[in-house]
C-alpha atoms as a PDB file:
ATOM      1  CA  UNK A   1      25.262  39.149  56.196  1.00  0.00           C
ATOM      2  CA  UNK A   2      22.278  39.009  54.353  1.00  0.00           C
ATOM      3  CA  UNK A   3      19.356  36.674  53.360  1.00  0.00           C
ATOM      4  CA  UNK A   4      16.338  36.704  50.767  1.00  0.00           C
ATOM      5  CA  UNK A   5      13.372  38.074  50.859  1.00  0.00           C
ATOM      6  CA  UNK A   6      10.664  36.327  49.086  1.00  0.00           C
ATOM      7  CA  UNK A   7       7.061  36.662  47.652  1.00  0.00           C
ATOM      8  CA  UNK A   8       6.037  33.461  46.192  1.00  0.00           C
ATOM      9  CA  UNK A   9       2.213  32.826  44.863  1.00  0.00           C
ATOM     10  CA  UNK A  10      -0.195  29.905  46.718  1.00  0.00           C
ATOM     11  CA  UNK A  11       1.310  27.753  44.628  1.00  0.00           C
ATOM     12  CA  UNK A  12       5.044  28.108  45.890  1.00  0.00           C
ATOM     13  CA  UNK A  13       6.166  29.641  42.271  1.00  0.00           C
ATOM     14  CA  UNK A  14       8.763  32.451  43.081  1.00  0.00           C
ATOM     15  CA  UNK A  15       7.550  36.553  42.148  1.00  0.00           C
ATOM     16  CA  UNK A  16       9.475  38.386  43.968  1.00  0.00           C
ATOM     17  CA  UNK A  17      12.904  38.432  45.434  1.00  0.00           C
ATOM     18  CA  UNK A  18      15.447  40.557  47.454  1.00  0.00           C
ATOM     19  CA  UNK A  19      18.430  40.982  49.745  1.00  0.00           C
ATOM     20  CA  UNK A  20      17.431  42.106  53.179  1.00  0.00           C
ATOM     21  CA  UNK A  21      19.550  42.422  56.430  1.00  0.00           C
ATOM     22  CA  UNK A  22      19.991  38.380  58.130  1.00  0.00           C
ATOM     23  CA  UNK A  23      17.780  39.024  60.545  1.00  0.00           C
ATOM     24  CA  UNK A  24      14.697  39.775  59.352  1.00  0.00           C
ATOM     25  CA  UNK A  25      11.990  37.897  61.530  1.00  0.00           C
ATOM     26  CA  UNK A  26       8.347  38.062  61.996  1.00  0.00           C
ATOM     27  CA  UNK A  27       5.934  40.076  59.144  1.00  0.00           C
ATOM     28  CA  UNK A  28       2.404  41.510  59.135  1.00  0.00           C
ATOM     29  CA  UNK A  29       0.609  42.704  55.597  1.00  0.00           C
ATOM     30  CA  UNK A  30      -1.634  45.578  56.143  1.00  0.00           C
ATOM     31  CA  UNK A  31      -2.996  48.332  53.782  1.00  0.00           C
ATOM     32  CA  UNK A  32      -0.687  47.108  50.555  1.00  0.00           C
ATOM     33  CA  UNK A  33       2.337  47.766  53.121  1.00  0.00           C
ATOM     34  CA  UNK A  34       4.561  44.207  54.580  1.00  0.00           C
ATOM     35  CA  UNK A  35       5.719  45.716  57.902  1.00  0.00           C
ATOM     36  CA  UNK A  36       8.971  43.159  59.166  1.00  0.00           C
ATOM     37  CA  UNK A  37      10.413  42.922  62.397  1.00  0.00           C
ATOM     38  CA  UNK A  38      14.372  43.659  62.480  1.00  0.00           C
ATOM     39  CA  UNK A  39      17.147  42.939  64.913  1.00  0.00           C
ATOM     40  CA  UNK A  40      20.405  43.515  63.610  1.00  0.00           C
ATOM     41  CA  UNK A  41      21.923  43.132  66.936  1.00  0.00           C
ATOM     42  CA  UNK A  42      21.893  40.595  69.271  1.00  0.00           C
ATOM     43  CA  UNK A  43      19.010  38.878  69.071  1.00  0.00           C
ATOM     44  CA  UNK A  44      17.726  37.802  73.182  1.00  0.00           C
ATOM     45  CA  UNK A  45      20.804  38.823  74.369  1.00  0.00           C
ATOM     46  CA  UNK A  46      20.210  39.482  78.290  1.00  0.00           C
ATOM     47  CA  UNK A  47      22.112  42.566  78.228  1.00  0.00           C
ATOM     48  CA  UNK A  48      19.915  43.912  75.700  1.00  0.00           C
ATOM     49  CA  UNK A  49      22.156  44.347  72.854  1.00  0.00           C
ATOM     50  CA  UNK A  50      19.147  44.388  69.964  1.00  0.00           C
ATOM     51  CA  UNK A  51      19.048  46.713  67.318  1.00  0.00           C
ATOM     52  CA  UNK A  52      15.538  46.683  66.824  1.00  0.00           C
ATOM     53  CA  UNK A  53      13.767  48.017  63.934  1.00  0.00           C
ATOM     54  CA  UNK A  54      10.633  47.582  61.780  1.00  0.00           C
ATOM     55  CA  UNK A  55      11.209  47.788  57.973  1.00  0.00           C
ATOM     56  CA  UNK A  56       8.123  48.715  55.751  1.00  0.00           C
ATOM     57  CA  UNK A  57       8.339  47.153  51.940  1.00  0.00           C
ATOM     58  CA  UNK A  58       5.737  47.412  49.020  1.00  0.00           C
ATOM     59  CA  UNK A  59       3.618  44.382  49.292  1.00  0.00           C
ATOM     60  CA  UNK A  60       3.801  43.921  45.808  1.00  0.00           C
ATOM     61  CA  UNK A  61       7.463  44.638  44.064  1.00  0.00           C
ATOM     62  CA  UNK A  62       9.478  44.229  47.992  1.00  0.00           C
ATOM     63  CA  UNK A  63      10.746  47.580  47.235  1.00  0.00           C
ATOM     64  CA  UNK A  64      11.824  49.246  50.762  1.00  0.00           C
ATOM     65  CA  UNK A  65       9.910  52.011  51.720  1.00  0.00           C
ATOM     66  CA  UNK A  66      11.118  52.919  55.329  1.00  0.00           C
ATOM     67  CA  UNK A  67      12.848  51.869  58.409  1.00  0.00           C
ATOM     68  CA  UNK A  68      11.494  52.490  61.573  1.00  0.00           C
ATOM     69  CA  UNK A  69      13.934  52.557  64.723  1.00  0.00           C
ATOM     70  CA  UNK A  70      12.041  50.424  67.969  1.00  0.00           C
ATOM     71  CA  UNK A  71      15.523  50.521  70.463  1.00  0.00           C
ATOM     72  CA  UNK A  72      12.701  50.278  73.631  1.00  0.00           C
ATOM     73  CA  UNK A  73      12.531  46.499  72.506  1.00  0.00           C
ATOM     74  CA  UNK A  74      14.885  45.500  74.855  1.00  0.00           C
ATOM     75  CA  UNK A  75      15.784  41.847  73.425  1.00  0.00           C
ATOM     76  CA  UNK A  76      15.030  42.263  70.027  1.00  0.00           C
ATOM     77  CA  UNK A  77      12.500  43.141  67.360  1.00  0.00           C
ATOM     78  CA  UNK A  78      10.906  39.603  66.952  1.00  0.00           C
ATOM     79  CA  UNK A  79       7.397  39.847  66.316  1.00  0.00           C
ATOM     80  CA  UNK A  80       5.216  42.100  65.155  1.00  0.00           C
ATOM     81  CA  UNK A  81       0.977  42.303  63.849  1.00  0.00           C
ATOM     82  CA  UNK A  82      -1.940  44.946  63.436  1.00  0.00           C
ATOM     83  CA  UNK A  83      -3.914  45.737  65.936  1.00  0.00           C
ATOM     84  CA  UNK A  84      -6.191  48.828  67.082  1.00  0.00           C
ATOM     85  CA  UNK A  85      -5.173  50.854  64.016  1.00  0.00           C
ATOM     86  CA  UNK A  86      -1.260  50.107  64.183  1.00  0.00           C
ATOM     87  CA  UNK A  87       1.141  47.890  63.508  1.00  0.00           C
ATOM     88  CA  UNK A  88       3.242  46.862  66.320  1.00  0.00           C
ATOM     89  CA  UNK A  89       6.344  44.831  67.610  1.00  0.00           C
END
């Protein structure tokens, strides 16, 4: 299944847009980079079933630039920020 990705000005007016995975949750911009948090599994499942990942896109076209695989979040990718120097889930 998938879902839109969006960049939209202050205003609400539409730039960008793109098909990502369904279950694309929290985001952090950093550095020109927006860094999303990923679960194509099962998201809080309590027999950890998450596929967890963190996909990096341009900040300015949404053009995907890597995945990057997190598995040791147990119930799913969620959340994520920068902090100390890295971006985290």
């Amino acid at each position: 299944m998938q879902t839109p990705l969006v960049k939209t000005d202050l205003n609400g007016k539409l730039l960008e847009k793109v098909p990502v995975a369904n279950h694309h949750g929290d985001l952090c911009v950093h550095d020109g980079k927006l860094h999303v948090a990923v679960n194509l599994g099962k998201f809080n499942d309590p027999e950890g079933n998450a596929d967890s990942w963190v996909y990096v896109y341009d900040a300015k076209t949404l053009k995907e630039i890597a995945r990057h695989e997190v598995q040791e979040v147990f119930h799913g990718a969620g959340g994520i920020g920068f902090r100390d120097g890295h971006v985290r889930p």
